[in-house]
Protein backbone atom coordinates (compact mmCIF):
# COMPACT_ATOMS: atom_id res chain seq x y z
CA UNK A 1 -14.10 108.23 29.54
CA UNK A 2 -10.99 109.13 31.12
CA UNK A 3 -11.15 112.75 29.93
CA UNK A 4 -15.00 112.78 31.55
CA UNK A 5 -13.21 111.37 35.25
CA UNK A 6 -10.26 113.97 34.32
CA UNK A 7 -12.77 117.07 33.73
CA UNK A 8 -15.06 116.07 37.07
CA UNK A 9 -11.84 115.82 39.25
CA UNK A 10 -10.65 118.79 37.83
CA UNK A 11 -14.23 120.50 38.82
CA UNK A 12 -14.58 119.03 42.38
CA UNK A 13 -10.75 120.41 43.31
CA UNK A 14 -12.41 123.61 41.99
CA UNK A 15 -15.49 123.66 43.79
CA UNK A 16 -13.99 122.75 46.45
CA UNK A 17 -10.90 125.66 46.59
CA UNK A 18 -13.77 127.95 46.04
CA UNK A 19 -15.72 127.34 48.72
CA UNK A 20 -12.55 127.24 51.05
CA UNK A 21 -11.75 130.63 50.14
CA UNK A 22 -15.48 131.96 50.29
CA UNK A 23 -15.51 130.04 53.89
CA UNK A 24 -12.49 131.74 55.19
CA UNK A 25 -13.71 134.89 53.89
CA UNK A 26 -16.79 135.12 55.40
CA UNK A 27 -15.47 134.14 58.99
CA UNK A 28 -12.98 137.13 58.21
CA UNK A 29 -15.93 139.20 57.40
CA UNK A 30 -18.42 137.84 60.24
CA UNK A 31 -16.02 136.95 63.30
CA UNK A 32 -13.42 139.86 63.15
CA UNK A 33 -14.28 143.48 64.21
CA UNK A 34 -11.70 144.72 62.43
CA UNK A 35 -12.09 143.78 58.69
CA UNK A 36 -11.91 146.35 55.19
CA UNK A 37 -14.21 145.11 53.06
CA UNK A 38 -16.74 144.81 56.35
CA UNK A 39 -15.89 148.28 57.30
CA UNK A 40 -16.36 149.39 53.36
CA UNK A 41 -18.92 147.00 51.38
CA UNK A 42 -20.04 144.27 54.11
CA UNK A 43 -21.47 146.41 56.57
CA UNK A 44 -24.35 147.26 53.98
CA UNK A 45 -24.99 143.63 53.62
CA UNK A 46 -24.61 142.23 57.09
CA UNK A 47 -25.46 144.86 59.35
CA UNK A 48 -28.73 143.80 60.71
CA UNK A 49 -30.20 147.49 60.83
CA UNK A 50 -30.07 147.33 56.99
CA UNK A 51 -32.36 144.06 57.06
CA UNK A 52 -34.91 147.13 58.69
CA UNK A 53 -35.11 149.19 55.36
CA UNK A 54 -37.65 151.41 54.94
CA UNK A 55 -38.98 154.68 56.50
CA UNK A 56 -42.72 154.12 58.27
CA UNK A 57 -44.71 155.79 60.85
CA UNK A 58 -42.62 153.85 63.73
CA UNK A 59 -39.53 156.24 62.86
CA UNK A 60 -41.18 158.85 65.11
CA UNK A 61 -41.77 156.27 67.77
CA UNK A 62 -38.01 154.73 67.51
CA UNK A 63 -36.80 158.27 67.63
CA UNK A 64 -38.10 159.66 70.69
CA UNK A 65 -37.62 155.80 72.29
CA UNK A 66 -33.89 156.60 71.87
CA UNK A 67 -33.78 160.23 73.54
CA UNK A 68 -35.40 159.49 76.47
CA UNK A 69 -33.05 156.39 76.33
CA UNK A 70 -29.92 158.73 75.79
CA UNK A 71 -31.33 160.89 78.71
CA UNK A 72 -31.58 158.25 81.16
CA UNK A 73 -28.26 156.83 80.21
CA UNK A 74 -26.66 160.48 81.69
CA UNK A 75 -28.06 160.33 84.38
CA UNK A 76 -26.16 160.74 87.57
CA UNK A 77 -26.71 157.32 89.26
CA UNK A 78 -25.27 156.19 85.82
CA UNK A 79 -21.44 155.54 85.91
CA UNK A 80 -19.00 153.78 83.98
CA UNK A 81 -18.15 150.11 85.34
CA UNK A 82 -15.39 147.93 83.80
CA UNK A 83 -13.67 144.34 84.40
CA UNK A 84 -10.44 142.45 83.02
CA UNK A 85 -10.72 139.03 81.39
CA UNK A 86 -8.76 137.02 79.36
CA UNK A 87 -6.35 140.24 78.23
CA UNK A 88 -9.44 142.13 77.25
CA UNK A 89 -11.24 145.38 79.46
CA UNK A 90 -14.90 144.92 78.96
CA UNK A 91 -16.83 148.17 79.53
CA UNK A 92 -20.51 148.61 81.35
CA UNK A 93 -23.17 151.11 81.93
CA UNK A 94 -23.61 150.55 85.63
CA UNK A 95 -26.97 152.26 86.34
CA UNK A 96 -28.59 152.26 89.92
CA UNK A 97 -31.58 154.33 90.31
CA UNK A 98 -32.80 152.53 92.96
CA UNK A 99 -30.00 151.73 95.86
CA UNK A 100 -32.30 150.06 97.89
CA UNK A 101 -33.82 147.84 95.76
CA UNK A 102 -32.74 144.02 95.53
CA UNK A 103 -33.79 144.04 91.49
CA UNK A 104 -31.43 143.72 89.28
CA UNK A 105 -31.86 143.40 85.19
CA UNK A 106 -28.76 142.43 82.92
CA UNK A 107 -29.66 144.00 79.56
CA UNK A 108 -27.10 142.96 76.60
CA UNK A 109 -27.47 144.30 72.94
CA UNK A 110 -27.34 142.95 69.58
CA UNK A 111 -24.68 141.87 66.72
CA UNK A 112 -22.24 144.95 65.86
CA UNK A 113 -23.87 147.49 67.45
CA UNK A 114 -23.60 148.52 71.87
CA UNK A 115 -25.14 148.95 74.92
CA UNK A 116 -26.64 152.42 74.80
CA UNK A 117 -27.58 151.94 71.24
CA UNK A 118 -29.61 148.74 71.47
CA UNK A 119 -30.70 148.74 75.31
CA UNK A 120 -30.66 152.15 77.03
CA UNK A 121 -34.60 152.34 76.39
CA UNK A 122 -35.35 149.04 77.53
CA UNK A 123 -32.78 149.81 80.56
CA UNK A 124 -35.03 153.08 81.53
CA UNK A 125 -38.14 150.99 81.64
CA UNK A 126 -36.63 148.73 83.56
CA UNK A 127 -36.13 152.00 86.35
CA UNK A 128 -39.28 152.58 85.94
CA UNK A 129 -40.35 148.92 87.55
CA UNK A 130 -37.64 149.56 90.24
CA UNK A 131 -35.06 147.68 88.35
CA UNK A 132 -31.32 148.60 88.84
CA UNK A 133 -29.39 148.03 85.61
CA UNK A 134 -26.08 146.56 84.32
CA UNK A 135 -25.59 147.35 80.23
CA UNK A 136 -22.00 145.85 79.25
CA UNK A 137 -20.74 145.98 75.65
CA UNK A 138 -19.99 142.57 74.64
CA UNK A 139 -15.90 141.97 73.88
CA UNK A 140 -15.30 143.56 70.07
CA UNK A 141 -17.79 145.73 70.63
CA UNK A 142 -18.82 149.17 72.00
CA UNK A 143 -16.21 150.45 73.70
CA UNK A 144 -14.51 146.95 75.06
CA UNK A 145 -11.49 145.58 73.53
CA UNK A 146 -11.26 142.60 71.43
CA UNK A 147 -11.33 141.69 67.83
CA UNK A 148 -13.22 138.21 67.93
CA UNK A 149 -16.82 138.44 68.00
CA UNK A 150 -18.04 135.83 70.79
CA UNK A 151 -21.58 136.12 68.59
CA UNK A 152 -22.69 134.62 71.93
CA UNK A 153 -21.09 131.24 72.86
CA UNK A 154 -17.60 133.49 74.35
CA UNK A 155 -20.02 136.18 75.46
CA UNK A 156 -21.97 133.73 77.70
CA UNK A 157 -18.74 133.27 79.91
CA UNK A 158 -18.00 137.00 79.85
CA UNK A 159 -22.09 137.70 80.83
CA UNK A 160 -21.39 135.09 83.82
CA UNK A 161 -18.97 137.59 84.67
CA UNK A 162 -20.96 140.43 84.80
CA UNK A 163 -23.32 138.74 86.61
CA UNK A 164 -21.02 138.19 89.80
CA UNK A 165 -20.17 141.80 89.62
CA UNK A 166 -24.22 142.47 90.22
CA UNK A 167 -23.83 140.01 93.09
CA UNK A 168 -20.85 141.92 94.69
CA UNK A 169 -22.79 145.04 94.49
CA UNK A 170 -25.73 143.66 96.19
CA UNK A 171 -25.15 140.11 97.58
CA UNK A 172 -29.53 139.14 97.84
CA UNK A 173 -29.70 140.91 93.95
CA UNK A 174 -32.46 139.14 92.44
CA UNK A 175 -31.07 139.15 88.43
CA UNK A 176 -33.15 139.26 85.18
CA UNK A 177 -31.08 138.79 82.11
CA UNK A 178 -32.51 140.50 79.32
CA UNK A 179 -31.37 139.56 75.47
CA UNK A 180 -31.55 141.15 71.96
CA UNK A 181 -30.56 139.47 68.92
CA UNK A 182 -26.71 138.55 69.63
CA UNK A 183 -27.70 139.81 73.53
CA UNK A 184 -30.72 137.09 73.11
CA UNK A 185 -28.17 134.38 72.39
CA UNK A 186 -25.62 135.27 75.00
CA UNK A 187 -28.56 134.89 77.67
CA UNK A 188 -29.54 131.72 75.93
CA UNK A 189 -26.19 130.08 75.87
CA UNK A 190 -25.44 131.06 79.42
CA UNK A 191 -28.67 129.33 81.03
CA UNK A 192 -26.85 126.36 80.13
CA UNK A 193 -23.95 127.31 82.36
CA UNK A 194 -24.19 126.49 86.41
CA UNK A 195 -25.67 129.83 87.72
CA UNK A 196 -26.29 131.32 91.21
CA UNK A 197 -29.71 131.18 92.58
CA UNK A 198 -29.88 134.90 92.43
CA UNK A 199 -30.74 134.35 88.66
CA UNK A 200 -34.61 134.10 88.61
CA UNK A 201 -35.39 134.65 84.83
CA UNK A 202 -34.29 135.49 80.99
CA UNK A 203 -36.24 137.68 78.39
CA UNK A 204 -35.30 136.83 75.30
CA UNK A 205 -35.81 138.98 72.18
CA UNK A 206 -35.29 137.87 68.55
CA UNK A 207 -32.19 135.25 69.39
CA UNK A 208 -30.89 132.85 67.10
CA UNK A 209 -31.22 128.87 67.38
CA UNK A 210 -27.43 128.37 66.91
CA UNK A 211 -24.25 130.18 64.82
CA UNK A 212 -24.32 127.67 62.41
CA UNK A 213 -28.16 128.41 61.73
CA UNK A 214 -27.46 132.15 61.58
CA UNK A 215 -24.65 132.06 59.25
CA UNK A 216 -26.46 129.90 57.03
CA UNK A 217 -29.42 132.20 56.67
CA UNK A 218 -26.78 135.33 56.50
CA UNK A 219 -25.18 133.22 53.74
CA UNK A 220 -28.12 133.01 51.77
CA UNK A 221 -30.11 136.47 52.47
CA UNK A 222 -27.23 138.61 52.09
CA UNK A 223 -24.66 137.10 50.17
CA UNK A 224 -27.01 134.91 47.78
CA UNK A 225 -25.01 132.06 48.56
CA UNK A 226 -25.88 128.03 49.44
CA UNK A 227 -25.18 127.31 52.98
CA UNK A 228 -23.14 124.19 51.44
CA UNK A 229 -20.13 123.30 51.47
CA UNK A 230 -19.37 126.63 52.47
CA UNK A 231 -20.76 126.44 56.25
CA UNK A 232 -19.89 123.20 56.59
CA UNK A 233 -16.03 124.22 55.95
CA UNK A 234 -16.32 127.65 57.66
CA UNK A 235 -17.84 125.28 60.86
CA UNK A 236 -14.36 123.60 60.58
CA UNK A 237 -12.21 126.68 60.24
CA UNK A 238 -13.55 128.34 62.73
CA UNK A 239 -12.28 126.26 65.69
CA UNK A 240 -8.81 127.10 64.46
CA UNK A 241 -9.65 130.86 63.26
CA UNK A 242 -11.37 131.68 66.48
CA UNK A 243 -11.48 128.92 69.35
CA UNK A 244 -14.93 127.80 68.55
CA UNK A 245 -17.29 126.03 65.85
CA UNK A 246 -19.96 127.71 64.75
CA UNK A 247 -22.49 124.72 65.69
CA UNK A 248 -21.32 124.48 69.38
CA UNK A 249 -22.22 127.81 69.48
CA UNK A 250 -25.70 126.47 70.15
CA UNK A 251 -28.85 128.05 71.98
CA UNK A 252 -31.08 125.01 71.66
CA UNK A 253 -27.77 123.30 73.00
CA UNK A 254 -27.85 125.49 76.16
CA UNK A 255 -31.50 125.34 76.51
CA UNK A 256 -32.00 122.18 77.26
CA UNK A 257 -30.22 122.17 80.14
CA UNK A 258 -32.14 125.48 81.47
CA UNK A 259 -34.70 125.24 84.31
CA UNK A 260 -35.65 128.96 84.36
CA UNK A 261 -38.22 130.90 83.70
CA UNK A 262 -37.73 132.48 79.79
CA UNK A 263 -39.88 134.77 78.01
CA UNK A 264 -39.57 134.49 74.21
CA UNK A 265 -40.43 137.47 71.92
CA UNK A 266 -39.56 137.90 68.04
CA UNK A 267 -41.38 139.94 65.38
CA UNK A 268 -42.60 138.12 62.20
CA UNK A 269 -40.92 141.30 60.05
CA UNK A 270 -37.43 139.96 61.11
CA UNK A 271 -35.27 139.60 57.89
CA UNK A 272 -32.19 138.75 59.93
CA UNK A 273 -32.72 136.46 62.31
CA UNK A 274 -35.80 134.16 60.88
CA UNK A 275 -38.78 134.09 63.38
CA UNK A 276 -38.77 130.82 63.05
CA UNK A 277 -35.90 130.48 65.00
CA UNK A 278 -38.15 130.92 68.28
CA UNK A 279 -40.00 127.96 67.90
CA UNK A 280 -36.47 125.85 67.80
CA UNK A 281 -35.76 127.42 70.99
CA UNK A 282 -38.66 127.31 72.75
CA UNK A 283 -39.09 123.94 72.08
CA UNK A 284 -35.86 123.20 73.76
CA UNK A 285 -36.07 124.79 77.07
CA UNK A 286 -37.29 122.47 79.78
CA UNK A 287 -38.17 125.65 82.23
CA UNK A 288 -41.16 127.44 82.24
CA UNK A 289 -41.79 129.39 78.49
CA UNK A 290 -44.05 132.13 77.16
CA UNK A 291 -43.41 133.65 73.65
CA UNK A 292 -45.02 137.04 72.57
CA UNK A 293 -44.99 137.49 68.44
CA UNK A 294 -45.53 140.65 67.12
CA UNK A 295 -46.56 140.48 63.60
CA UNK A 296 -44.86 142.15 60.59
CA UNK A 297 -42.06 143.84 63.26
CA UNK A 298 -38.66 143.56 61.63
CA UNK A 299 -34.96 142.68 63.43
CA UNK A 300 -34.88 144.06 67.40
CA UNK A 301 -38.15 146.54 66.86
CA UNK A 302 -40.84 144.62 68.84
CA UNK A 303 -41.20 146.89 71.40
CA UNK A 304 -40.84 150.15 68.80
CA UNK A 305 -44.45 148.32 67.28
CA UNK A 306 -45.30 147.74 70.21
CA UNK A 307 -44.12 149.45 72.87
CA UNK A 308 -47.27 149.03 75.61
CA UNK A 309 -47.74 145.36 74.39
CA UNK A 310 -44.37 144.85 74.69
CA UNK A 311 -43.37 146.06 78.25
CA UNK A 312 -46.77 145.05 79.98
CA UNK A 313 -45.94 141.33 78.40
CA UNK A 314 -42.01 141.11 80.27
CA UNK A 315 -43.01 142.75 83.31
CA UNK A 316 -46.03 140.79 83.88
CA UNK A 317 -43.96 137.84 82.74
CA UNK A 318 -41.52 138.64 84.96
CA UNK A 319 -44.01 139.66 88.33
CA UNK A 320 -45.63 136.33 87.38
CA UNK A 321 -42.76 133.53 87.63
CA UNK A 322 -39.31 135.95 88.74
């Protein structure tokens, strides 16, 4: 009997280390910019553009999408915009077609990847509706400084930020803050945050319910791995690793203290952040909602499926209640 009590203690202290270590790993891995096996192995695991594999007819579409993106992003009413915060320079795409127009759009881009890459489309569409744009690259990312990845919850502060820069430009700007995946979390968790009235809506697209929830399904889609004990440790390491637990890091959390108009979208293809995730934060706003699904679209490609559907939905969304 004693051996039995022996052998199970023996087991739990190992269970236990192991899940420590694979905890502290994966923050490493997930939280850092800078990190070898990331840069090496991880990157084909965690990268959400490898959740998108496949070549398909939409390859055309996503490819001429992203010149006339990279065109507009030249342009000469484009410059480059930066601020200082917290001993990091954070870098922008200030864009202004339009100098005498009072609209003003916010775009912010995804997990890992940058402004031009994710948003420079969506930011020449926006022209198109007489929108002037602001693209920043969140801190650890793009061509700002950092190492820790905000994945949202440091981002929203950074976003508020960005936000009075818009206002300094043009005092009346009437703002639209537009999110993908990470960029859809930022504007989630800062529509919790005390904002100026010259915020008048948030377009969501393909944002996560909280860090916690993301890591859990990261844990088990790409690493094969039970979200317990491991996220429950990581949740505690993190605090300590990075200045803030993954579940605080919460969009439903921030929702439900949002009055705004918000515009949901997420494609039912979307291998990296679950779809279901939009239902969890719709549910939790207490503004005025829409959600537009597209079916079978996978991670941040709704409006390469799309594309007509797509726009005609957030600017008729946005004419309608912004």
């Amino acid at each position: 009997m004693v051996w039995i009590v022996l052998i199970l203690v023996v087991f739990a202290i190992l269970i236990i280390g192991i899940s420590i270590y694979a905890a502290n790993f994966f923050l490493n891995v997930a939280l850092f910019r800078h990190n070898n096996w990331y840069d090496k192995t991880g990157h084909k695991m965690m990268n959400p553009d490898n959740f998108n594999k496949g070549k398909s007819h939409y390859d055309l579409t996503e490819e001429k999408q992203k010149q006339q993106g990279d065109i507009f992003w030249q342009q000469s009413f484009a410059k480059d915009h930066w601020i200082e915060t917290d001993g990091e320079k954070l870098y922008s795409r200030l864009i202004i077609p339009h100098p005498e127009s009072k609209k003003w759009v916010i775009c912010v881009h995804g997990y890992r990847s940058f402004g031009q890459r994710d948003m420079a489309y969506v930011a020449s569409k926006f022209s198109e509706q007489q929108y002037n744009i602001l693209v920043p690259d969140l801190r650890a990312h793009g061509k700002s400084t950092g190492n820790i990845i905000g994945m949202g919850w440091l981002d929203r502060l950074d976003l508020l930020k960005w936000v009075q820069e818009v206002i300094a430009f043009e005092p009346t700007a009437e703002i639209v803050l537009f999110g993908g995946s990470m960029g859809a979390s930022t504007v989630m968790m800062t529509s919790g945050e005390s904002l100026p009235k010259n915020i008048k809506g948030l377009v969501v697209d393909c944002g996560y319910s909280s860090v916690y929830s993301e890591f859990g399904a990261m844990l088990r889609s790409a690493f094969k791995l039970p979200a317990f004990p491991i996220l429950t440790i990581a949740n505690v390491l993190a605090k300590k690793k990075v200045g803030y637990s993954l579940k605080e890091a919460s969009s439903v959390a921030q929702l439900a203290k949002n009055q705004l108009p918000i515009l949901f979208i997420h494609g039912t293809g979307d291998k990296f952040v679950p779809h279901q995730m939009l239902y969890e934060n719709m549910e939790a706003t207490t503004g005025v909602k829409e959600s537009l699904i597209i079916e079978k679209a996978p991670h941040l490609s709704s409006f390469i499926y799309e594309p007509e559907h797509y726009f005609a939905t957030v600017f008729e969304f946005i004419h309608r209640y912004c």
